[in-house]
C-alpha atoms as a PDB file:
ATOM      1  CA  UNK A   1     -16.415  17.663 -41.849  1.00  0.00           C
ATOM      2  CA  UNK A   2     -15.107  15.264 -38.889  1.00  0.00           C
ATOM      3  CA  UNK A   3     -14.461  18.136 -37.119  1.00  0.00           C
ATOM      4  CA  UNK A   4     -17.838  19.062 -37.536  1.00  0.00           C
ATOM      5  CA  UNK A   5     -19.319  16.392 -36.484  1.00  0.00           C
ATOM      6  CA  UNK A   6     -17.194  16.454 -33.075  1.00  0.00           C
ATOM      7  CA  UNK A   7     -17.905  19.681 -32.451  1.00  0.00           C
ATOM      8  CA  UNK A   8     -21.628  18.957 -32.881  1.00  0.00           C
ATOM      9  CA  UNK A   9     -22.053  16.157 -30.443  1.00  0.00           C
ATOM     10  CA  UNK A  10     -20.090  17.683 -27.733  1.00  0.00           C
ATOM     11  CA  UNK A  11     -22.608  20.531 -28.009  1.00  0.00           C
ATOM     12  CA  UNK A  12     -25.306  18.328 -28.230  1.00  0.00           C
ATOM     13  CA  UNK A  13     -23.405  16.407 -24.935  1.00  0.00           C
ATOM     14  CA  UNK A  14     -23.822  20.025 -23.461  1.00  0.00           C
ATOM     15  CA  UNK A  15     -27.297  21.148 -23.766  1.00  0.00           C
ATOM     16  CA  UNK A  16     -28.256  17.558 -21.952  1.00  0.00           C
ATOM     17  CA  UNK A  17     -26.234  18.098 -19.256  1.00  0.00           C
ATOM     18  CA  UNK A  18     -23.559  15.138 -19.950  1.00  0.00           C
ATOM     19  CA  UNK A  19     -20.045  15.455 -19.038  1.00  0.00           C
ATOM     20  CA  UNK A  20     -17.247  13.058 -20.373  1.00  0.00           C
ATOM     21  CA  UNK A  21     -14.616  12.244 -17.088  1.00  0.00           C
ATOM     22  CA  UNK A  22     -12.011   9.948 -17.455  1.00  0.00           C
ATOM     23  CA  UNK A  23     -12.016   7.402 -14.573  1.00  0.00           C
ATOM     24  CA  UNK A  24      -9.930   8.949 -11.785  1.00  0.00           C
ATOM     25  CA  UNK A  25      -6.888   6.973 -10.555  1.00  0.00           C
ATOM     26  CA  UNK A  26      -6.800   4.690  -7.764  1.00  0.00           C
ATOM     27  CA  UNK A  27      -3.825   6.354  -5.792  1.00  0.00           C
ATOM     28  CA  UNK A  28      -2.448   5.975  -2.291  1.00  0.00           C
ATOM     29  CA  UNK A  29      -0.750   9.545  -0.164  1.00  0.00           C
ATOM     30  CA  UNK A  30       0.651   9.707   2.933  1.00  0.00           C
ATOM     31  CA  UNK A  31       2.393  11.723   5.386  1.00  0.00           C
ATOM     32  CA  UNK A  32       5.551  10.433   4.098  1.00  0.00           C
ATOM     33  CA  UNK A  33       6.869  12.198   0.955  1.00  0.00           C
ATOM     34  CA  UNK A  34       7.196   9.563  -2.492  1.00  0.00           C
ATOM     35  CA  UNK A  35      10.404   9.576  -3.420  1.00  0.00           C
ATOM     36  CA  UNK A  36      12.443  11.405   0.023  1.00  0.00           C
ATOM     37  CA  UNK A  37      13.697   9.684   2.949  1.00  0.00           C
ATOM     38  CA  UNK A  38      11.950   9.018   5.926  1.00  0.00           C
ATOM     39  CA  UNK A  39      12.419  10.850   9.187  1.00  0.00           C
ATOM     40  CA  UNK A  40      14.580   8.312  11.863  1.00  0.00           C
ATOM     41  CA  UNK A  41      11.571   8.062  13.838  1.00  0.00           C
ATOM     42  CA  UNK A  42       9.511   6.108  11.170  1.00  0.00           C
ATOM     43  CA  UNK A  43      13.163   3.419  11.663  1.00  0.00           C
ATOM     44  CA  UNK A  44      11.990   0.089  13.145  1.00  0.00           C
ATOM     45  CA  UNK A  45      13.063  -0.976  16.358  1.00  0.00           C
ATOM     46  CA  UNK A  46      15.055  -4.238  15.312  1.00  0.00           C
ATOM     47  CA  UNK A  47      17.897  -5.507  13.416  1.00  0.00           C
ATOM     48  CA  UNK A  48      19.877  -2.863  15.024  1.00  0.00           C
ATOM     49  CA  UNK A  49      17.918  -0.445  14.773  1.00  0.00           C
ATOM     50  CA  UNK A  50      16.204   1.643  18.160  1.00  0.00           C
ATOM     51  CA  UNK A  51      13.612   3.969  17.350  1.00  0.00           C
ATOM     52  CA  UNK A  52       9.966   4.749  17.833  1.00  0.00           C
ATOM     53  CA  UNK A  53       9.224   2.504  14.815  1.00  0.00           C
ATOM     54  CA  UNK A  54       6.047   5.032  13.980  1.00  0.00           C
ATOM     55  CA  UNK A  55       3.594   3.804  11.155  1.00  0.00           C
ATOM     56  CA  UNK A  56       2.863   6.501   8.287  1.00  0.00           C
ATOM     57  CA  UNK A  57      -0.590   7.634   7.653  1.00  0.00           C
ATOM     58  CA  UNK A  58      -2.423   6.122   4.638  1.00  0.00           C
ATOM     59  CA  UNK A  59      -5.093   7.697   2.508  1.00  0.00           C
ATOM     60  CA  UNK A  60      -6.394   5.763  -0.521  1.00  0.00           C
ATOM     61  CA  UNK A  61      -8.964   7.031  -3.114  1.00  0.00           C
ATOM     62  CA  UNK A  62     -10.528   5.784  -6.650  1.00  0.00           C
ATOM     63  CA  UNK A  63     -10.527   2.204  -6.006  1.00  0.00           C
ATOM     64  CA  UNK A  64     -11.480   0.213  -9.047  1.00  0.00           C
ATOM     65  CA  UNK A  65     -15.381  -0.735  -9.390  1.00  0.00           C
ATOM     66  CA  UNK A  66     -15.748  -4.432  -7.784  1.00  0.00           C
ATOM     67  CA  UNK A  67     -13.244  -4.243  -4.879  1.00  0.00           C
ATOM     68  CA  UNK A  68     -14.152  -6.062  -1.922  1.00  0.00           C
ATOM     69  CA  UNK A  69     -11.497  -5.577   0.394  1.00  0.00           C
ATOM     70  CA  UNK A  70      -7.996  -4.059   0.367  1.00  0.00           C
ATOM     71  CA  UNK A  71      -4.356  -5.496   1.395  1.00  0.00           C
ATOM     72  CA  UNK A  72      -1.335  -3.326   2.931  1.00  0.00           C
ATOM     73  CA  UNK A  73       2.088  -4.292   1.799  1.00  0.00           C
ATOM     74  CA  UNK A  74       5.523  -2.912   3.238  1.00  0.00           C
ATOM     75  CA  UNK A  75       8.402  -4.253   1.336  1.00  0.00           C
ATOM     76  CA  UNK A  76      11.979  -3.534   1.186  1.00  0.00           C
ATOM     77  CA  UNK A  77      13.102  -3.999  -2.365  1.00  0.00           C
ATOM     78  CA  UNK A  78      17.196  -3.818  -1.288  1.00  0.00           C
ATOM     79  CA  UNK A  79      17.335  -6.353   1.416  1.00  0.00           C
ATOM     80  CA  UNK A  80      20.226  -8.442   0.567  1.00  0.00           C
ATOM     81  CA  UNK A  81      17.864 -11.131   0.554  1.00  0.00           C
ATOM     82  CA  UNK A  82      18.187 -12.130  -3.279  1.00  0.00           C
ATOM     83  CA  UNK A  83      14.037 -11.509  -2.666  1.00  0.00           C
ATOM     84  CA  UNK A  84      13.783  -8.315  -0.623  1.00  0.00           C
ATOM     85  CA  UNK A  85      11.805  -8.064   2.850  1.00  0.00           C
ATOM     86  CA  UNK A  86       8.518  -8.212   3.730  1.00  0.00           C
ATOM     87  CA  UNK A  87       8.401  -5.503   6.678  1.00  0.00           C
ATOM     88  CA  UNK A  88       4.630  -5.814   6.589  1.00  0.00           C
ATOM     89  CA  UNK A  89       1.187  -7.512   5.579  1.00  0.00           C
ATOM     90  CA  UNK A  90      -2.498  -7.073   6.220  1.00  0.00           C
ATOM     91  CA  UNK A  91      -5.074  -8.163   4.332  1.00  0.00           C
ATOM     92  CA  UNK A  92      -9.004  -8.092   4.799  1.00  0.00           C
ATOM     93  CA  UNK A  93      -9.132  -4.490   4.902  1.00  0.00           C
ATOM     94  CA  UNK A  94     -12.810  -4.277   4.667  1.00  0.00           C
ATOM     95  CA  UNK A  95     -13.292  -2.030   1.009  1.00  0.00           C
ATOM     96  CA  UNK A  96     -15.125   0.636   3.220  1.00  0.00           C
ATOM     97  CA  UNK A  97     -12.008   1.904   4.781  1.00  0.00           C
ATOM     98  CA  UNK A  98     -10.299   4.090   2.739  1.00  0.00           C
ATOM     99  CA  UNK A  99      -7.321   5.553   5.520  1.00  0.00           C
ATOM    100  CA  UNK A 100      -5.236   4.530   8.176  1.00  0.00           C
ATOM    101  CA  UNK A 101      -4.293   6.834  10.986  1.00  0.00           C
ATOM    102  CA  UNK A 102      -0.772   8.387  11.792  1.00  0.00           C
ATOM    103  CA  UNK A 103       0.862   5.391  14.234  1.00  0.00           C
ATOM    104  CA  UNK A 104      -2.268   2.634  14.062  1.00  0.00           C
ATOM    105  CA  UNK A 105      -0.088  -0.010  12.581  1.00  0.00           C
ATOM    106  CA  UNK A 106       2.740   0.122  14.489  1.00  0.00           C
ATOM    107  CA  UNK A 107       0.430   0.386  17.518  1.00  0.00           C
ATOM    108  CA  UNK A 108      -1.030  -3.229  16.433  1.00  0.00           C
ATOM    109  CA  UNK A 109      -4.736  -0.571  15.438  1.00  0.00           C
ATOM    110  CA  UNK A 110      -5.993  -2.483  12.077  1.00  0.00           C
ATOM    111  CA  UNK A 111      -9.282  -1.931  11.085  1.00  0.00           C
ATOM    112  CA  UNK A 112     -12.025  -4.668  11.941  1.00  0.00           C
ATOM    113  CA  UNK A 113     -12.079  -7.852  10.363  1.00  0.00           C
ATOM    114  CA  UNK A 114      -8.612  -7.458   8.931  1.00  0.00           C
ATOM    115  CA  UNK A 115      -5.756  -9.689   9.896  1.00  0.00           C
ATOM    116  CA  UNK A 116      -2.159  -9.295  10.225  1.00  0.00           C
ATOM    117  CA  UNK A 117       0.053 -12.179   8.506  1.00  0.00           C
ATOM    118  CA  UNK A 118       3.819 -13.104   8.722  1.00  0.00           C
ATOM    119  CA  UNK A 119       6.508 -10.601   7.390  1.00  0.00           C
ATOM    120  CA  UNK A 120       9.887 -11.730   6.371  1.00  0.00           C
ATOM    121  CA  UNK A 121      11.201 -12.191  10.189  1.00  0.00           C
ATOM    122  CA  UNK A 122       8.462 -15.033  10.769  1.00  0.00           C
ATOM    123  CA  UNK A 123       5.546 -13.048  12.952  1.00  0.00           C
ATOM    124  CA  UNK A 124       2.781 -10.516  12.231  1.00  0.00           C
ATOM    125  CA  UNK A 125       3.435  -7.102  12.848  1.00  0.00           C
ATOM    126  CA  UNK A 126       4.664  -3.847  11.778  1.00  0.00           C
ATOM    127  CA  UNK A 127       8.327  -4.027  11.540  1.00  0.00           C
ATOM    128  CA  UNK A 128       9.270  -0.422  10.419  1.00  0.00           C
ATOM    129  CA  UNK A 129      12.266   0.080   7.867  1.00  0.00           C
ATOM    130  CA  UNK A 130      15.867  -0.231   9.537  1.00  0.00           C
ATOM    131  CA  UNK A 131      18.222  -0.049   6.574  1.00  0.00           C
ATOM    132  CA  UNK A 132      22.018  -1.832   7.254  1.00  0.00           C
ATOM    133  CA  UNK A 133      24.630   0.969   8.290  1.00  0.00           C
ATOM    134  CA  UNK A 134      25.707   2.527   5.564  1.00  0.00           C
ATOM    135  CA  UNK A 135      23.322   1.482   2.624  1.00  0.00           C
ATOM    136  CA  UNK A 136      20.374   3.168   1.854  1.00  0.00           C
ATOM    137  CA  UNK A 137      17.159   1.391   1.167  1.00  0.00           C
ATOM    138  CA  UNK A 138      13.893   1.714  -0.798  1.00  0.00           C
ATOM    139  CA  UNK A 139      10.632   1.024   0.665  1.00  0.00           C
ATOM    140  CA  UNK A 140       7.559   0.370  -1.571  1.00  0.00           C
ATOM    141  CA  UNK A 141       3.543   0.857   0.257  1.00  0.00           C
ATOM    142  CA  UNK A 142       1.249  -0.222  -1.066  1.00  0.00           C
ATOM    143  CA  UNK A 143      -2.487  -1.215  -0.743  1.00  0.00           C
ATOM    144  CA  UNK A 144      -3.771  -3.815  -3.250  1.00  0.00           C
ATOM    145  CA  UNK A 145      -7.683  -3.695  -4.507  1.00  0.00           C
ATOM    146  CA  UNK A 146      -8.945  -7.308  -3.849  1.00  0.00           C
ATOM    147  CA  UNK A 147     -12.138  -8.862  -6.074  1.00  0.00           C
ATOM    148  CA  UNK A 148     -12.268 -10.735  -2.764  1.00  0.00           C
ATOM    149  CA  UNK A 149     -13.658 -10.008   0.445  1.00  0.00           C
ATOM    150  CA  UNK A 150     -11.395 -12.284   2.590  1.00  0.00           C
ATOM    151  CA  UNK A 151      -8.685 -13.976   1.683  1.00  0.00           C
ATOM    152  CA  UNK A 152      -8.496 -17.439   3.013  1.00  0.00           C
ATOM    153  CA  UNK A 153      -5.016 -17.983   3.880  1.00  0.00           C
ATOM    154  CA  UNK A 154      -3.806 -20.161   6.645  1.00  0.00           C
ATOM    155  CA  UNK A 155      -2.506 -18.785   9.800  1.00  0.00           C
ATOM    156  CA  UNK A 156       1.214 -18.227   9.637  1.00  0.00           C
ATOM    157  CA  UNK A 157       1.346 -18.103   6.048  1.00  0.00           C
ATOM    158  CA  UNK A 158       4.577 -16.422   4.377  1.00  0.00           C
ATOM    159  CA  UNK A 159       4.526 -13.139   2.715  1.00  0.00           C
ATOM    160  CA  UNK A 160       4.993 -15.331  -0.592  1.00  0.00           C
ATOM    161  CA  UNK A 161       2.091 -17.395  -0.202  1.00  0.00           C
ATOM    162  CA  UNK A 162       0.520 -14.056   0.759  1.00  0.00           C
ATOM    163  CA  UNK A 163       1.423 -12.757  -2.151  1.00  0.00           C
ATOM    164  CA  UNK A 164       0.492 -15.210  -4.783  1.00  0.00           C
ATOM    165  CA  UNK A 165      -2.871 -15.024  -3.572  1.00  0.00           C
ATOM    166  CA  UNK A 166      -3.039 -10.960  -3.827  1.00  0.00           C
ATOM    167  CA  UNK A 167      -2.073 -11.833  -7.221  1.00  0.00           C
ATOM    168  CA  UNK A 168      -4.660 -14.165  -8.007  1.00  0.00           C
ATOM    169  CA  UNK A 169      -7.425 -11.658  -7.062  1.00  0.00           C
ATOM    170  CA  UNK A 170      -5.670  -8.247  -7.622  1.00  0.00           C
ATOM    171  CA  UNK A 171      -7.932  -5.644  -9.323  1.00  0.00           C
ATOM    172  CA  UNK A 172      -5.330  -2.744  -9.021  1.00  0.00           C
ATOM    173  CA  UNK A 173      -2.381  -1.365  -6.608  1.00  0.00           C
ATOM    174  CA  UNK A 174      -1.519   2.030  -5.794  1.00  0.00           C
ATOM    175  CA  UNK A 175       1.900   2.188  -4.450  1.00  0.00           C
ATOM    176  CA  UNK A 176       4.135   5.043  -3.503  1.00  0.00           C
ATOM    177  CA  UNK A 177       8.272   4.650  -2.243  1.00  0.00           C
ATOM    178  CA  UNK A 178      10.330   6.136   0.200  1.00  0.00           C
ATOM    179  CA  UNK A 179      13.820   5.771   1.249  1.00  0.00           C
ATOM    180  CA  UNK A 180      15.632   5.117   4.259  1.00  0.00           C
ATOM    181  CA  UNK A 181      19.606   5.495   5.673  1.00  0.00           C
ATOM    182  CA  UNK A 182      22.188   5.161   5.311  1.00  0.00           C
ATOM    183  CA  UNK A 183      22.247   4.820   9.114  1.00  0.00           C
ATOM    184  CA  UNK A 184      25.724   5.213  10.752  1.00  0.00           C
END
């Protein structure tokens, strides 16, 4: 009988022309493979490290309904920090851009109105990974749905301060993690 009665509203569902879809995921792809280690080029230029220091692309889709602007995060979860790394932090992404171009970060190319803050080494900035020699490291990107259009943060503001105010207006995040070294 319950079966029935399934059966019968899907068809009824049909001859209306409704479809059920479950609400696509907001996800984040790249260039980079999730999960594999970066090519050497993608290796900052800093803390020993000498290389072109090359940005990944960034393609987002399926943001949740009500997001206002988007945030990029780079963060190195091994940094023998006790609290990782912030390699990298822009926020005001206005929520019409949905991709970021092959290089444009490193190369300083954010879209308009957003803002670079402070990583981990005290400036704005793309600092690419540059794991210690011999250790590998894992990188986490990610780009944070905002219920906010701006958020008002105060020039030079840490990544923590940064961060507790993604928090406080986060509507999703769609991440994805690579790996880097161990460099000799």
């Amino acid at each position: 009988m319950k079966n029935n009665k399934i059966l019968g509203l899907m068809l009824v569902g049909m001859l209306f022309g409704m479809t059920v879809q479950a609400a696509e995921k907001f996800e984040l792809k790249s260039n980079l493979t999730p999960g594999q280690s970066i090519p050497a080029d993608y290796y900052g230029n800093q803390f020993g490290c000498t290389a072109a220091g090359i940005s990944p692309e960034l393609t987002w889709t399926n943001p949740p309904a009500g997001t206002k602007s988007f945030a990029i995060t780079l963060y190195d979860q091994d940094a023998p920090t006790g609290s990782g790394f912030w390699h990298y932090v822009l926020i005001n992404v206005p929520a019409s851009v949905k991709k970021i171009d092959l290089g444009a970060l490193a190369k300083g190319q954010t879209p308009k109105g957003s803002i670079e803050t402070n990583t981990d080494a005290g400036k704005p900035g793309f600092f690419g990974p540059c794991p210690p020699v011999g250790r590998k490291h894992t990188y986490i990107y990610t780009v944070h749905a905002l219920k906010v259009e701006k958020l008002e943060v105060p020039p030079g503001s840490t990544p923590a301060f940064v961060g507790f105010n993604l928090w406080g207006n986060l509507l999703a995040k769609a991440s994805f993690t690579v790996t880097a070294g161990p460099r000799k």
